[in-house]
PDB file of N, CA and C in Angstrom:
ATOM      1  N   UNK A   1      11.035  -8.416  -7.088  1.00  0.00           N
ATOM      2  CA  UNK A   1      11.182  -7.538  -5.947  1.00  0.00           C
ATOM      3  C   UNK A   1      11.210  -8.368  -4.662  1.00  0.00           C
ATOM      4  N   UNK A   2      12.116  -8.003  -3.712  1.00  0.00           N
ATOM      5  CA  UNK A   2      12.339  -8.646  -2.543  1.00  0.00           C
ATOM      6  C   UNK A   2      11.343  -8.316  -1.707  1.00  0.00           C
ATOM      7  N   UNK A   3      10.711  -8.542  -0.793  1.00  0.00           N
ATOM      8  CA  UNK A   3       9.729  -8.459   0.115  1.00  0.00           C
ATOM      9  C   UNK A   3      10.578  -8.509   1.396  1.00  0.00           C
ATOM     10  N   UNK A   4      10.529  -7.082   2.148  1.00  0.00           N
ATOM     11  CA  UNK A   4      11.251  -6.669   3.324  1.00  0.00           C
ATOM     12  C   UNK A   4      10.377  -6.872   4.519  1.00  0.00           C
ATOM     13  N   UNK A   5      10.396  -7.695   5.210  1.00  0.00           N
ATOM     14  CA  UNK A   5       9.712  -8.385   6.299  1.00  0.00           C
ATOM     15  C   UNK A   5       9.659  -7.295   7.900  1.00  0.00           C
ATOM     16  N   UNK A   6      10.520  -6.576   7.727  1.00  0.00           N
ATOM     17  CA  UNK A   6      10.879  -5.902   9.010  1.00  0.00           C
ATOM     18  C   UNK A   6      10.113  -4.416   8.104  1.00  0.00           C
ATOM     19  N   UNK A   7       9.539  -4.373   7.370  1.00  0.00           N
ATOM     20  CA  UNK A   7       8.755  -3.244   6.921  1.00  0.00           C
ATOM     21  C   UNK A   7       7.016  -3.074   7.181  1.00  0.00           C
ATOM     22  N   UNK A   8       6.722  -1.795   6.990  1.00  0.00           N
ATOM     23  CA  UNK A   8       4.645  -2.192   6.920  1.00  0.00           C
ATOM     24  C   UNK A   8       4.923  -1.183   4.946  1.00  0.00           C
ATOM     25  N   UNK A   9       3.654  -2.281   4.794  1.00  0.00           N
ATOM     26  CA  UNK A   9       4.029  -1.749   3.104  1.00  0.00           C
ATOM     27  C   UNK A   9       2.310  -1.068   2.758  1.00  0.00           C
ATOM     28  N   UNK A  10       2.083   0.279   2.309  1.00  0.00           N
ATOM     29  CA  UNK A  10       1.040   0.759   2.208  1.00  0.00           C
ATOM     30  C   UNK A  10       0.506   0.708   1.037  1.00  0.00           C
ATOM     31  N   UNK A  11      -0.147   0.449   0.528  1.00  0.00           N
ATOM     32  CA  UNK A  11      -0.806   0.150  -0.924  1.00  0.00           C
ATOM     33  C   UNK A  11      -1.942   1.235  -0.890  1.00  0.00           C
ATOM     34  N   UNK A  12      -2.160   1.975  -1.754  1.00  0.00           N
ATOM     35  CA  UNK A  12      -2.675   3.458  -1.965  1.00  0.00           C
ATOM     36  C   UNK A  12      -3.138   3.590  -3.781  1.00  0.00           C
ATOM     37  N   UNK A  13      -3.964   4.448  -3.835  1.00  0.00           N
ATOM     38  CA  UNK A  13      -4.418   4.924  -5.091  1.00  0.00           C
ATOM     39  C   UNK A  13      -3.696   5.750  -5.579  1.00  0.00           C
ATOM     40  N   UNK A  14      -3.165   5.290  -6.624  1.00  0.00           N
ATOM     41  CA  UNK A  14      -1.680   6.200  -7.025  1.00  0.00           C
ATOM     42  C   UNK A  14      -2.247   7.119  -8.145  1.00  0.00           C
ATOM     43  N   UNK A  15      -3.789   7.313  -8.141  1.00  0.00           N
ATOM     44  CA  UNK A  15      -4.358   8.368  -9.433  1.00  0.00           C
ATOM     45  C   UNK A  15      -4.989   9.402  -8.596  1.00  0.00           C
ATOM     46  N   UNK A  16      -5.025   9.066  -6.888  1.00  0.00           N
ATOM     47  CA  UNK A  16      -5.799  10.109  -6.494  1.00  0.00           C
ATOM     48  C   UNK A  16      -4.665  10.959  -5.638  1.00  0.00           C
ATOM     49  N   UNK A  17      -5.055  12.332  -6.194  1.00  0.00           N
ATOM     50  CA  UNK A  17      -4.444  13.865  -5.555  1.00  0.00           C
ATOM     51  C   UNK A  17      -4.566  13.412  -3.791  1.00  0.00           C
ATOM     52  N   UNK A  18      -5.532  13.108  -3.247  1.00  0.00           N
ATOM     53  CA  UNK A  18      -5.783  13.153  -2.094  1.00  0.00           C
ATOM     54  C   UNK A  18      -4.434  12.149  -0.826  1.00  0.00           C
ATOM     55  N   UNK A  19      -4.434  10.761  -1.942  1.00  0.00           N
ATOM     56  CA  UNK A  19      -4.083   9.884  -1.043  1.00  0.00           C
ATOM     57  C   UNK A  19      -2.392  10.058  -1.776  1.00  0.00           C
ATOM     58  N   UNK A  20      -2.052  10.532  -2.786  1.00  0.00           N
ATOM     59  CA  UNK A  20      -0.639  10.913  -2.855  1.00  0.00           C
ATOM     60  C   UNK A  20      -0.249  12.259  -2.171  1.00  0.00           C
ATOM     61  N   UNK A  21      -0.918  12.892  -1.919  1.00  0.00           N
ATOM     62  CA  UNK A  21      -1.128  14.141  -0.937  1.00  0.00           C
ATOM     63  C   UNK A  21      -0.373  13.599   0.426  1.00  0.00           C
ATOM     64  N   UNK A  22      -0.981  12.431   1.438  1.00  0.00           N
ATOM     65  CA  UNK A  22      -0.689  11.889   2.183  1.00  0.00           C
ATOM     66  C   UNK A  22       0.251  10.894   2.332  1.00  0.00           C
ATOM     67  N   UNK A  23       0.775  10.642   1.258  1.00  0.00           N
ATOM     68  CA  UNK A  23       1.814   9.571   1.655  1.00  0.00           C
ATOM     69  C   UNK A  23       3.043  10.056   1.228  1.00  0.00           C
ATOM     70  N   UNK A  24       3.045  11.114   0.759  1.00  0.00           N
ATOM     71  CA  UNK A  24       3.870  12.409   0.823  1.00  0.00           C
ATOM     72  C   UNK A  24       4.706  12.816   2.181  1.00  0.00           C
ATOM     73  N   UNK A  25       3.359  13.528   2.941  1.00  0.00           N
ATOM     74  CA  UNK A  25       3.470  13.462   4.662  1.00  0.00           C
ATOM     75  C   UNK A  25       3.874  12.838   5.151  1.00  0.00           C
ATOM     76  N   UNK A  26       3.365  11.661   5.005  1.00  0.00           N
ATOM     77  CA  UNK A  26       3.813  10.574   5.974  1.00  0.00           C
ATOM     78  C   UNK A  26       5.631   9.998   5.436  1.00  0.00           C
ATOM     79  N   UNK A  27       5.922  10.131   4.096  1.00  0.00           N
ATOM     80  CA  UNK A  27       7.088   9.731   3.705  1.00  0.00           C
ATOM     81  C   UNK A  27       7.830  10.819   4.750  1.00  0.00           C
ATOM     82  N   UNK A  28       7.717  12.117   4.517  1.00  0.00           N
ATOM     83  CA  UNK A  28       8.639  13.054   5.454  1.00  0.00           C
ATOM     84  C   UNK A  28       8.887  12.874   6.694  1.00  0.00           C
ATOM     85  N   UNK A  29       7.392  12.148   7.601  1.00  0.00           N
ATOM     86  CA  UNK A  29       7.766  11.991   8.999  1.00  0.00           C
ATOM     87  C   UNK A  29       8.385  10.693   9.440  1.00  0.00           C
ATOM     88  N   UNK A  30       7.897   9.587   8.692  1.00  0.00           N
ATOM     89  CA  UNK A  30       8.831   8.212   8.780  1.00  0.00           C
ATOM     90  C   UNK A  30      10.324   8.477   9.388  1.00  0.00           C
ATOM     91  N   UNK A  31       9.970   8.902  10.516  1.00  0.00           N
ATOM     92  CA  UNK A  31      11.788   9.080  10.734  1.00  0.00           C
ATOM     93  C   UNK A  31      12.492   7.858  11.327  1.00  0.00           C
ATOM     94  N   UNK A  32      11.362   6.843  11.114  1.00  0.00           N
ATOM     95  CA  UNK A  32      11.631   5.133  11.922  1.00  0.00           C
ATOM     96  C   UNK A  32      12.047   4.362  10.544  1.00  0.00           C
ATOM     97  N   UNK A  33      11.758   4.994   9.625  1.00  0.00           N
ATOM     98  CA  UNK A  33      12.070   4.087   8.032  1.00  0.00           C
ATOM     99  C   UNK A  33      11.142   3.177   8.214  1.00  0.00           C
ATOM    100  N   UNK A  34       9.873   3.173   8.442  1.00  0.00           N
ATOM    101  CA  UNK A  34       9.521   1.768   8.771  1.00  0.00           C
ATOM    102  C   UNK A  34       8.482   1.910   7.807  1.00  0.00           C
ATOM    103  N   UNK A  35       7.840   2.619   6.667  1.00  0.00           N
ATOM    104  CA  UNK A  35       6.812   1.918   5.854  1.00  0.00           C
ATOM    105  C   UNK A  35       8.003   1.976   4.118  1.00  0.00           C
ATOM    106  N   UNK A  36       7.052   1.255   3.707  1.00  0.00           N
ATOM    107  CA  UNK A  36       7.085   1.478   2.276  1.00  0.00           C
ATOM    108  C   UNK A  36       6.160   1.764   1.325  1.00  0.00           C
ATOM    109  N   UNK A  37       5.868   2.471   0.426  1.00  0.00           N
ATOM    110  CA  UNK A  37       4.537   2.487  -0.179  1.00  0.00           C
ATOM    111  C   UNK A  37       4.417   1.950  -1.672  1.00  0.00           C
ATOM    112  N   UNK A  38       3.429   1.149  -2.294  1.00  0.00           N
ATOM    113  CA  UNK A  38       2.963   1.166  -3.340  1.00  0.00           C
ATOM    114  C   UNK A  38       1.806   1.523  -4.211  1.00  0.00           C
ATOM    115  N   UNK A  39       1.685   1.722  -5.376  1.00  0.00           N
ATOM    116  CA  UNK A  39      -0.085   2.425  -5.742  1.00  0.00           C
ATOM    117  C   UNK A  39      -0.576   0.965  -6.080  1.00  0.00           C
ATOM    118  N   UNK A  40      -1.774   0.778  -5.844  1.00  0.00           N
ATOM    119  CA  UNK A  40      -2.470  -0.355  -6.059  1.00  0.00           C
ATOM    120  C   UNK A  40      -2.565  -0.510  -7.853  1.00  0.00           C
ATOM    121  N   UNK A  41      -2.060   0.341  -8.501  1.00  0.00           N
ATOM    122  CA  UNK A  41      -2.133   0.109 -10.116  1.00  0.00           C
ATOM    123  C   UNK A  41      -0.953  -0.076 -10.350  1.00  0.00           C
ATOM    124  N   UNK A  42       0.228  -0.217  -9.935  1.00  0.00           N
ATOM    125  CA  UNK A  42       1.603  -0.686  -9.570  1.00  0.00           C
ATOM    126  C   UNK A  42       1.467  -2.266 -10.117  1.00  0.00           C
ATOM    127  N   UNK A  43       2.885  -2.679 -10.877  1.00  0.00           N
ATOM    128  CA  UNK A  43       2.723  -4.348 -10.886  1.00  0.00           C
ATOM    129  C   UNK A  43       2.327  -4.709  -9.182  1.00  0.00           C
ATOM    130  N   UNK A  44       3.107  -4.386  -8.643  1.00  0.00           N
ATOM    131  CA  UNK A  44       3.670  -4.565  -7.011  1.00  0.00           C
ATOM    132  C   UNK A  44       2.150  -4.596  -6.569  1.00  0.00           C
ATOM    133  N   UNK A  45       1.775  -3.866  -7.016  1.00  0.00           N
ATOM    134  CA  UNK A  45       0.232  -3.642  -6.148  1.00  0.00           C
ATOM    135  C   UNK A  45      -0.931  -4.836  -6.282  1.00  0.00           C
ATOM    136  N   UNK A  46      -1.102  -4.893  -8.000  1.00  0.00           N
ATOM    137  CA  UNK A  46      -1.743  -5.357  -8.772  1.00  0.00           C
ATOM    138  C   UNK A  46      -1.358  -7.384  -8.178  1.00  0.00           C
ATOM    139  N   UNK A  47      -0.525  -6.954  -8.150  1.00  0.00           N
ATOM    140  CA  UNK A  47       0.045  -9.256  -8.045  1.00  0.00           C
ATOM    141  C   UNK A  47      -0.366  -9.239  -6.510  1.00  0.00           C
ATOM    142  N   UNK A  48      -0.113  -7.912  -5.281  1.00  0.00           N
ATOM    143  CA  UNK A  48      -0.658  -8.411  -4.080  1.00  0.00           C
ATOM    144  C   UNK A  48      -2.092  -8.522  -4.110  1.00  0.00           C
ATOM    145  N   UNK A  49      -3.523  -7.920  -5.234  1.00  0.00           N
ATOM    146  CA  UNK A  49      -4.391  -7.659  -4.812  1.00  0.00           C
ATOM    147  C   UNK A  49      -4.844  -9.544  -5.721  1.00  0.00           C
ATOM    148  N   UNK A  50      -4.477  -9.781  -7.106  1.00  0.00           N
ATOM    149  CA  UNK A  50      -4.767 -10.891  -7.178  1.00  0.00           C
ATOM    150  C   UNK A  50      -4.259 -12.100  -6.709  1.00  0.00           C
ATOM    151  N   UNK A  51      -3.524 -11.996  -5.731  1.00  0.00           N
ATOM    152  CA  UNK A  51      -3.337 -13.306  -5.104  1.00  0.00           C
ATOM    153  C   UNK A  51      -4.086 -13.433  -3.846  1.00  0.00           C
ATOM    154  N   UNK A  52      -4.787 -12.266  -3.604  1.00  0.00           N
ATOM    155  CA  UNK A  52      -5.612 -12.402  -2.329  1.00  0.00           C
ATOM    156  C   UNK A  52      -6.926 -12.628  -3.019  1.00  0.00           C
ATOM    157  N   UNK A  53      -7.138 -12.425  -4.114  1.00  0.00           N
ATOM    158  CA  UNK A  53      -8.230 -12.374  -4.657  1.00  0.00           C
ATOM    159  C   UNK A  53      -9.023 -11.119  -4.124  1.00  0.00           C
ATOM    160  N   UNK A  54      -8.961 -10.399  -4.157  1.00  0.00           N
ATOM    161  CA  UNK A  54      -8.875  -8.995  -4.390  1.00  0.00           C
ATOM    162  C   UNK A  54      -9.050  -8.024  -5.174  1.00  0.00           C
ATOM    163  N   UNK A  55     -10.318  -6.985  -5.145  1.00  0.00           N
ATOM    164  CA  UNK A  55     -10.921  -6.261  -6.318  1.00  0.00           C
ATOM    165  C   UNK A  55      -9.322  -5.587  -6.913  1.00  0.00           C
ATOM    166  N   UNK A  56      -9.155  -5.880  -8.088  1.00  0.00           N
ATOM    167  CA  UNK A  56      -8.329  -4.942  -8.962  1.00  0.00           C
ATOM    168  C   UNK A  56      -8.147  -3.998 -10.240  1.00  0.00           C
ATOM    169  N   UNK A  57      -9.563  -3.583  -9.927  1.00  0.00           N
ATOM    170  CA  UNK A  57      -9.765  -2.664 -10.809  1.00  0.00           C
ATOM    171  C   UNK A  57     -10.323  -1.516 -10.490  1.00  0.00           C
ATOM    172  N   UNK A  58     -10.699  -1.256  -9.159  1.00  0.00           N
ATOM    173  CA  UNK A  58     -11.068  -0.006  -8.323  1.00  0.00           C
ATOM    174  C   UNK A  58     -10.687   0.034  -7.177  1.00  0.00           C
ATOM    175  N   UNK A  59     -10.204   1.057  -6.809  1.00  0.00           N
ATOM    176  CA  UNK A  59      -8.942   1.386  -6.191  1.00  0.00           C
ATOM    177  C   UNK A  59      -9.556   2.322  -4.992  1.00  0.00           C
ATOM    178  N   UNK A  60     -10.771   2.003  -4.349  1.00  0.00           N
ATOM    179  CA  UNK A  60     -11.467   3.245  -3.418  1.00  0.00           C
ATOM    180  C   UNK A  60     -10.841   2.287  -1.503  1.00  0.00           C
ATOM    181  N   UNK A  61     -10.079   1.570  -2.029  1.00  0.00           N
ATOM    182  CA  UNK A  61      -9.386   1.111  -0.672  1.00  0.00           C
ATOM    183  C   UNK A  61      -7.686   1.454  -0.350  1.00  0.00           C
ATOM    184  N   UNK A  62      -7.536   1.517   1.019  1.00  0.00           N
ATOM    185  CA  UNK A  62      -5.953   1.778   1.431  1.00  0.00           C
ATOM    186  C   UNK A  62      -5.829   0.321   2.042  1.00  0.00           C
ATOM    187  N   UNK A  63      -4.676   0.003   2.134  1.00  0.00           N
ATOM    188  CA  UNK A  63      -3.962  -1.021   2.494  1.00  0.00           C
ATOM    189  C   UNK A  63      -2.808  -0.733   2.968  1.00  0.00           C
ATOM    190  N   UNK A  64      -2.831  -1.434   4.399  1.00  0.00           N
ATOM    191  CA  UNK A  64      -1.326  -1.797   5.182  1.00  0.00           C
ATOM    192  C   UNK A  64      -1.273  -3.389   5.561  1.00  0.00           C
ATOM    193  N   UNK A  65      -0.175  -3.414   4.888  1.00  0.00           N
ATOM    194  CA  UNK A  65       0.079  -4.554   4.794  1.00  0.00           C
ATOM    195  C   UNK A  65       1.890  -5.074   5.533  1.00  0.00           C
ATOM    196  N   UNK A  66       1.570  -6.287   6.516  1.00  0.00           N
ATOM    197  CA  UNK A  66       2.959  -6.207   7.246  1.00  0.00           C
ATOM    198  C   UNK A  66       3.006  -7.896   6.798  1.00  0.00           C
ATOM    199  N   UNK A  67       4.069  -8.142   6.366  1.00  0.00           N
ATOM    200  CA  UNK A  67       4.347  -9.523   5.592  1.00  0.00           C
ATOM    201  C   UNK A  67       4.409 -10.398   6.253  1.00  0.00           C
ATOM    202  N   UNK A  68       4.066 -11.433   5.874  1.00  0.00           N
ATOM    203  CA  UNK A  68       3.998 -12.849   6.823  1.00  0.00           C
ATOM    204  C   UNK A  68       3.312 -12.951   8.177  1.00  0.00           C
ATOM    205  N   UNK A  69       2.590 -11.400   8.266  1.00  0.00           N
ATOM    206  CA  UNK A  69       1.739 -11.620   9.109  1.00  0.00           C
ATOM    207  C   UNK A  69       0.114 -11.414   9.102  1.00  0.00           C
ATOM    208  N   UNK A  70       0.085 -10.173   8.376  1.00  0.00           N
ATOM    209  CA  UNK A  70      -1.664  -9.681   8.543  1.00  0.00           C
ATOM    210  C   UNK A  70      -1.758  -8.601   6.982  1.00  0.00           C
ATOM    211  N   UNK A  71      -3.100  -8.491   6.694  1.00  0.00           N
ATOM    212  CA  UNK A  71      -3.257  -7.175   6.135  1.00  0.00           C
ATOM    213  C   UNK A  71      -4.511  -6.232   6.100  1.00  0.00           C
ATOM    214  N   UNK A  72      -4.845  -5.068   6.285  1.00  0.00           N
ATOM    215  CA  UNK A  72      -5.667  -4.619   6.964  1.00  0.00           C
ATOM    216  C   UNK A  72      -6.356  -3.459   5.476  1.00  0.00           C
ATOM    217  N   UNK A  73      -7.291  -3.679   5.419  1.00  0.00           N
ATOM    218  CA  UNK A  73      -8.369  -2.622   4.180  1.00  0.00           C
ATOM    219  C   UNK A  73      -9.168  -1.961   5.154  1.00  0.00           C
ATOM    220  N   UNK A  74      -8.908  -0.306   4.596  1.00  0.00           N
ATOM    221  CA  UNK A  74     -10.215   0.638   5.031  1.00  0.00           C
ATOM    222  C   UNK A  74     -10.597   0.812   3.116  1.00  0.00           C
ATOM    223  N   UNK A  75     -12.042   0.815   3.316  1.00  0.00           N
ATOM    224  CA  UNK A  75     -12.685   1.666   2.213  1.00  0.00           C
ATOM    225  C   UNK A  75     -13.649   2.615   2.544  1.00  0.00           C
ATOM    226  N   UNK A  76     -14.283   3.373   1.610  1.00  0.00           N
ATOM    227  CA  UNK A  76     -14.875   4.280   1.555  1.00  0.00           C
ATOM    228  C   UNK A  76     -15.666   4.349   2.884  1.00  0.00           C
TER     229      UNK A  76
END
């Protein structure tokens, strides 16, 4: 997978009702095209969380992540 640099890429719990609830929403209002999303149990997800070294097996965090520059965790 190519990694789109001019994107913010959201990494989300792709088992919870709540946070696919919301990125739902937010897919509809993106009227800038500007995120992309993945579930953190995703290959996609899974290879960004172990190369940061990064819990990957519980999933109670969101992630935005903007490439080659920063990446930002809220949890519980």
């Amino acid at each position: 997978m190519e990694i789109n640099t001019e994107k913010f890429y959201v990494l989300y719990d792709g088992d919870c009702g709540f946070c696919n609830y919301w990125v739902q929403w937010i897919l509809r209002r993106d009227q800038k095209d500007l995120l992309l999303f993945a579930s953190l149990q995703s290959d996609f997800g899974q290879k960004f969380l172990k190369s940061r070294g990064l819990e990957n097996k519980i999933f109670n965090t969101l992630i935005l992540w903007s490439p080659e520059k920063y990446y930002l965790t809220k949890s519980e």
